[in-house]
PDB file of N, CA and C in Angstrom:
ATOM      1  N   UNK A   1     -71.523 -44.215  14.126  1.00  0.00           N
ATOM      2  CA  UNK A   1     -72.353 -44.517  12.981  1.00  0.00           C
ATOM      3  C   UNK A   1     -73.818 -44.541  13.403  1.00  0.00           C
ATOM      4  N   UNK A   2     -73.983 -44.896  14.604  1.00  0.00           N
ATOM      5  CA  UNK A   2     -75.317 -45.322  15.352  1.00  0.00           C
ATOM      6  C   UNK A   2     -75.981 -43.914  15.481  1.00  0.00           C
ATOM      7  N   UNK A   3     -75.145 -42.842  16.023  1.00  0.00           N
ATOM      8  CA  UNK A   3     -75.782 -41.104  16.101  1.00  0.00           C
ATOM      9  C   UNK A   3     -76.094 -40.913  14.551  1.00  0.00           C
ATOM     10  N   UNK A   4     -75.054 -41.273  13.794  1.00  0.00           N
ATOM     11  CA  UNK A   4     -75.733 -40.207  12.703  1.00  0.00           C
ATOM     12  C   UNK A   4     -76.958 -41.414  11.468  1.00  0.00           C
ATOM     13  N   UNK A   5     -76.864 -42.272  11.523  1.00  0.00           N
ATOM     14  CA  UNK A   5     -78.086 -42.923  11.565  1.00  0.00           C
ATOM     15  C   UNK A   5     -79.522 -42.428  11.845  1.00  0.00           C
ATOM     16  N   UNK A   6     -79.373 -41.970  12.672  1.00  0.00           N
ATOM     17  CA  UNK A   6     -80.491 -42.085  14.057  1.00  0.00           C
ATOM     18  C   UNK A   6     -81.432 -40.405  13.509  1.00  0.00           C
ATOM     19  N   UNK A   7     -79.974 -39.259  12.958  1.00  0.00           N
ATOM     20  CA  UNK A   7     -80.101 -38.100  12.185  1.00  0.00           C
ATOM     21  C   UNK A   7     -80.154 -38.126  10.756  1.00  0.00           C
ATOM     22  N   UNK A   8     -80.300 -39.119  10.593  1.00  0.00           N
ATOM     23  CA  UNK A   8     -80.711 -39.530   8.671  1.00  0.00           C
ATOM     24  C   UNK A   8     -82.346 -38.659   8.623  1.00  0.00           C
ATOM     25  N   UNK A   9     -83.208 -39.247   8.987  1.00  0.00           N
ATOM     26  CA  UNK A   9     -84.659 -38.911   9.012  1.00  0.00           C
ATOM     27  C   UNK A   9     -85.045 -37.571   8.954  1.00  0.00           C
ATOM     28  N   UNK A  10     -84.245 -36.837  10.144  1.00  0.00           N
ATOM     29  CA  UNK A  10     -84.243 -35.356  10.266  1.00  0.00           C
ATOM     30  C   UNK A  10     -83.431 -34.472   8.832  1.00  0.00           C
ATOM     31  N   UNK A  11     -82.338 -34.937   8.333  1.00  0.00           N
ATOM     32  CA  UNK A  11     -80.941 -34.143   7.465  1.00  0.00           C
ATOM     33  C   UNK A  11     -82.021 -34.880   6.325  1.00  0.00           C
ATOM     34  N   UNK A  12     -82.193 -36.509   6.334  1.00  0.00           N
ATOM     35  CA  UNK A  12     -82.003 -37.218   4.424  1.00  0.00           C
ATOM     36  C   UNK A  12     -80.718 -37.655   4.021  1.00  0.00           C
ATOM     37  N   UNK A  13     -81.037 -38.350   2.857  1.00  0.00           N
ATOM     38  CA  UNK A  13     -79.630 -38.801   2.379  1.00  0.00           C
ATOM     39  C   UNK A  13     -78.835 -37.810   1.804  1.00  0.00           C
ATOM     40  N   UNK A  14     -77.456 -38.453   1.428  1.00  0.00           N
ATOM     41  CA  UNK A  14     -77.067 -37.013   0.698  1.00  0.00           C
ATOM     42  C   UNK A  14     -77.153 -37.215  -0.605  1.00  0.00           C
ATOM     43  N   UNK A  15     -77.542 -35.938  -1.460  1.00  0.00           N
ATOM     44  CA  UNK A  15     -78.056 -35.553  -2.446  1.00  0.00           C
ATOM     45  C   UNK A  15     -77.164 -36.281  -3.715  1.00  0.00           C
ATOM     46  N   UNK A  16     -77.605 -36.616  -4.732  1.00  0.00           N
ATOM     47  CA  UNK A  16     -76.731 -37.572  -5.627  1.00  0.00           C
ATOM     48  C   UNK A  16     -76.925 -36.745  -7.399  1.00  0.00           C
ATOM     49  N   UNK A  17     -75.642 -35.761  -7.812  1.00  0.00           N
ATOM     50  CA  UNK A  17     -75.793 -35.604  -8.694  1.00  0.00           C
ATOM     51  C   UNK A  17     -76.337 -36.798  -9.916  1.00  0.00           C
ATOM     52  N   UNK A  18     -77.226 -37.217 -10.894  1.00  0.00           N
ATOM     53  CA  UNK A  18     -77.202 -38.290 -12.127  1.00  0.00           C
ATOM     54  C   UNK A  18     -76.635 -37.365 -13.210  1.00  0.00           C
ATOM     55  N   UNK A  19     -76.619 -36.012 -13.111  1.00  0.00           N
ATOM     56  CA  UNK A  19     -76.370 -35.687 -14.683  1.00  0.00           C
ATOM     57  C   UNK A  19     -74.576 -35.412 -14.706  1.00  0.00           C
ATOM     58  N   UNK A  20     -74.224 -35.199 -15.566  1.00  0.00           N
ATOM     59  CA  UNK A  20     -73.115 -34.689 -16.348  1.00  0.00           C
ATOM     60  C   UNK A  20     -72.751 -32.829 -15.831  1.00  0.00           C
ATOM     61  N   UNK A  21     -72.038 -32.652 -14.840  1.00  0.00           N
ATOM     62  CA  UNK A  21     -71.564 -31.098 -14.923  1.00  0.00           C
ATOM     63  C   UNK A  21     -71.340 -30.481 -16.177  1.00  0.00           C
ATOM     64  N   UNK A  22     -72.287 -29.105 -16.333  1.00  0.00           N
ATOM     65  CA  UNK A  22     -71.877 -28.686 -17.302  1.00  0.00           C
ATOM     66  C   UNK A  22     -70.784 -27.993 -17.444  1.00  0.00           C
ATOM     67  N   UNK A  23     -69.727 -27.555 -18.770  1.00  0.00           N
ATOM     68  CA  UNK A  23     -68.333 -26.995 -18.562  1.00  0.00           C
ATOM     69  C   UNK A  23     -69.063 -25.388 -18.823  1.00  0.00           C
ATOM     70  N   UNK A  24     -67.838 -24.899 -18.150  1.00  0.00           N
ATOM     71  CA  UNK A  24     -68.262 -22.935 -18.100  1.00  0.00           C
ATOM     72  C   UNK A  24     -68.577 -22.487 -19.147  1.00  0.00           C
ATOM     73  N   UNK A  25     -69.289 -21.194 -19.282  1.00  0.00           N
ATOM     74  CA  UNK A  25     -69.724 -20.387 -20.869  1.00  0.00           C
ATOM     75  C   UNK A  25     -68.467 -19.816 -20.884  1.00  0.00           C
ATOM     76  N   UNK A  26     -67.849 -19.575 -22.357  1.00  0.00           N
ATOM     77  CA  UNK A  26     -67.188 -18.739 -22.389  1.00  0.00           C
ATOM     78  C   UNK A  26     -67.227 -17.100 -21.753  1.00  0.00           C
ATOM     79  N   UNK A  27     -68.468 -16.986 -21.742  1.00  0.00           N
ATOM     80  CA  UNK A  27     -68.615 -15.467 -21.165  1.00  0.00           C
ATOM     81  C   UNK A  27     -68.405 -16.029 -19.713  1.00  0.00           C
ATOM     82  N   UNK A  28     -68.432 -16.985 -18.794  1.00  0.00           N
ATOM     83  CA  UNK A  28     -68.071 -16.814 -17.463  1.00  0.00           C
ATOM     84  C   UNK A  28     -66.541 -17.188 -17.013  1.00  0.00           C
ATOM     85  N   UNK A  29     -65.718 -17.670 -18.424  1.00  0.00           N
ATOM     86  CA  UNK A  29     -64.489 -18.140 -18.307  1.00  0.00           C
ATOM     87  C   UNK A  29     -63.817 -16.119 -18.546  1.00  0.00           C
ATOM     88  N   UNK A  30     -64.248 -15.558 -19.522  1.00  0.00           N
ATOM     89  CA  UNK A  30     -63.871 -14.057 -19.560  1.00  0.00           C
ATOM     90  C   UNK A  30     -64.411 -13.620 -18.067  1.00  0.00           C
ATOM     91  N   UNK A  31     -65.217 -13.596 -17.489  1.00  0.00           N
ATOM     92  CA  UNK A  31     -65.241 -12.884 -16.361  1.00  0.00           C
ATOM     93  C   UNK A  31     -64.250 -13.013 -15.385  1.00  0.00           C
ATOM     94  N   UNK A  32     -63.910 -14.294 -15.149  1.00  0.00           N
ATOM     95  CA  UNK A  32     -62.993 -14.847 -14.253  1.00  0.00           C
ATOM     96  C   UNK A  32     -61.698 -14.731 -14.513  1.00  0.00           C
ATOM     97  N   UNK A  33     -60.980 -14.594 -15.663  1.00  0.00           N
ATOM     98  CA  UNK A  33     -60.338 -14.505 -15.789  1.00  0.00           C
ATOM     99  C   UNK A  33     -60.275 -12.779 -15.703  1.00  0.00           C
ATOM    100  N   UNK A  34     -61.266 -11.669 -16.000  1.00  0.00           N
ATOM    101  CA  UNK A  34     -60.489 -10.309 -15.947  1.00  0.00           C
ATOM    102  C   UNK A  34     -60.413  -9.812 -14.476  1.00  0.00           C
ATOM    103  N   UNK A  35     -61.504 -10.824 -13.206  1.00  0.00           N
ATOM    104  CA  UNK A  35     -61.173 -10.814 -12.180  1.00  0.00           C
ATOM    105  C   UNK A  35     -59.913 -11.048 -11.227  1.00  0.00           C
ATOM    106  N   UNK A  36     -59.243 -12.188 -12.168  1.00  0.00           N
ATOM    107  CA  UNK A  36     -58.455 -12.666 -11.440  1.00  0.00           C
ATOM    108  C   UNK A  36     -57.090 -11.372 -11.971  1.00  0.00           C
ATOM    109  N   UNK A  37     -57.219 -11.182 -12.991  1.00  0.00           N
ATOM    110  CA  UNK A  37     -56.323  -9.622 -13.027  1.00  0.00           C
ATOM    111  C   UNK A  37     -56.280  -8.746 -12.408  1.00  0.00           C
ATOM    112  N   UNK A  38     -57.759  -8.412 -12.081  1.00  0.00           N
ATOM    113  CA  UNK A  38     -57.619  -7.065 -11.298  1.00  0.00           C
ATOM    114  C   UNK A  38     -57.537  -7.292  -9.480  1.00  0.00           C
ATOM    115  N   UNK A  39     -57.610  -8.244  -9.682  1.00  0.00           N
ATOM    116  CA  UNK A  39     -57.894  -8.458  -8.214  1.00  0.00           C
ATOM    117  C   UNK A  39     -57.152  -9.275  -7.833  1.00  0.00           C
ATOM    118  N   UNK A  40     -56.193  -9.647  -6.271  1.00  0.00           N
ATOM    119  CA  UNK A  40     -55.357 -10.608  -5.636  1.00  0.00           C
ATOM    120  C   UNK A  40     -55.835 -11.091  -4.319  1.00  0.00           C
ATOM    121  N   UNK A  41     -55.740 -12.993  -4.357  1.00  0.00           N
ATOM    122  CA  UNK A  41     -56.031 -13.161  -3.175  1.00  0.00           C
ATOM    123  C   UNK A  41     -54.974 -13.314  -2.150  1.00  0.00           C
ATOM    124  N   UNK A  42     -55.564 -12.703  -0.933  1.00  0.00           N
ATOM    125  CA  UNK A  42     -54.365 -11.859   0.389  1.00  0.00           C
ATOM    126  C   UNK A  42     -55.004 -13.193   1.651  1.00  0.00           C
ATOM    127  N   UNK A  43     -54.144 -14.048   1.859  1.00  0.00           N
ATOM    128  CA  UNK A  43     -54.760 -14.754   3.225  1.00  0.00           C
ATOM    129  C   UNK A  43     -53.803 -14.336   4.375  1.00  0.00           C
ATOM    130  N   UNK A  44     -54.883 -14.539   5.251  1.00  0.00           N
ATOM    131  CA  UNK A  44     -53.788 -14.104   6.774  1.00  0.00           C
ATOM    132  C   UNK A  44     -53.222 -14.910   7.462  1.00  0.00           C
ATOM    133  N   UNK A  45     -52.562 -14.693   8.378  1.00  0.00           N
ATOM    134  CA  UNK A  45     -52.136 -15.839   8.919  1.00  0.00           C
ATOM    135  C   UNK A  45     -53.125 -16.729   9.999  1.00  0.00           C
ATOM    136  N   UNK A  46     -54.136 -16.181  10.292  1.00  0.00           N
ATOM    137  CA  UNK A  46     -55.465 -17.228  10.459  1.00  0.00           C
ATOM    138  C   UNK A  46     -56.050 -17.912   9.641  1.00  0.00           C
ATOM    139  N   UNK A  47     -55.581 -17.874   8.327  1.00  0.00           N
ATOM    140  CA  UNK A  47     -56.363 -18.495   7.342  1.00  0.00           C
ATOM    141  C   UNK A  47     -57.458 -17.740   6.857  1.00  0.00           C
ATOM    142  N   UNK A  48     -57.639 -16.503   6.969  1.00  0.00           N
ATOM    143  CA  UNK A  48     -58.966 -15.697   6.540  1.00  0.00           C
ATOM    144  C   UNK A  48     -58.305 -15.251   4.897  1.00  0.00           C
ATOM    145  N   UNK A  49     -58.972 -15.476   4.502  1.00  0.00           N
ATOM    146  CA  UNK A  49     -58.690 -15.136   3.005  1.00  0.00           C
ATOM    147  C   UNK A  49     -59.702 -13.798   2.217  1.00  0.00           C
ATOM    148  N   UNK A  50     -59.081 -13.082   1.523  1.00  0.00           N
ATOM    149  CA  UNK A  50     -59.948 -12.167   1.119  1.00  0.00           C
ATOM    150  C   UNK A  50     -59.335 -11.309  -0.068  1.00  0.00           C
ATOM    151  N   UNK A  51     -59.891 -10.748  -1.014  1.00  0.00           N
ATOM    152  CA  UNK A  51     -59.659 -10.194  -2.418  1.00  0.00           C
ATOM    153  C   UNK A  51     -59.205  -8.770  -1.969  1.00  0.00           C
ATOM    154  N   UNK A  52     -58.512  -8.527  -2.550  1.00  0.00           N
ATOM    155  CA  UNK A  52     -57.538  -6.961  -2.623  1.00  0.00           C
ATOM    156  C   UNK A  52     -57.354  -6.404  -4.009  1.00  0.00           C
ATOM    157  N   UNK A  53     -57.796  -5.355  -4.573  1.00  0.00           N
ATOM    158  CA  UNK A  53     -57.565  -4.615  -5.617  1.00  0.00           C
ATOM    159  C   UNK A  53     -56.529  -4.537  -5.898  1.00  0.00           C
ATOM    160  N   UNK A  54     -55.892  -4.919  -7.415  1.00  0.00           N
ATOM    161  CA  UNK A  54     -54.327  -4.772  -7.229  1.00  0.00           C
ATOM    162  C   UNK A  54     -54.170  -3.184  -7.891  1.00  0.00           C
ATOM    163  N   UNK A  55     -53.240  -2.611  -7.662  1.00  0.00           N
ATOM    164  CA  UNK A  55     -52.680  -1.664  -7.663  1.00  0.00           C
ATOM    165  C   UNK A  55     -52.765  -1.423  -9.380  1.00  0.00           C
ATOM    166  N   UNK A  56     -52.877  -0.197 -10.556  1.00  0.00           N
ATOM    167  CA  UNK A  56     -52.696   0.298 -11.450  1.00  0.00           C
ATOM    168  C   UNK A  56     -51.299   0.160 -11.471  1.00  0.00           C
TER     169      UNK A  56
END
């Protein structure tokens, strides 16, 4: 606790949302969703994760 104390001054506190998150636009809920159609997520067995075109 005493190290990262000591790195407050240098970093700051951490940042404190006050407002209210806003909920998605409909136009970014359509994007995401025609993404998640065309596209599949492929992780490896390292844990690397990455988007793959799905097939027609």
């Amino acid at each position: 606790m005493k190290a990262t104390e000591s790195l407050l001054w240098i970093f700051g506190p951490a940042n404190i949302l006050r407002n209210a998150p806003k909920p998605p636009r409909d136009e970014d809920l359509a994007k995401d969703a025609a993404l998640r159609q065309a596209h599949e997520r492929v992780v490896r067995p390292g844990g690397h994760a990455y988007l793959v075109e799905r097939p027609d």
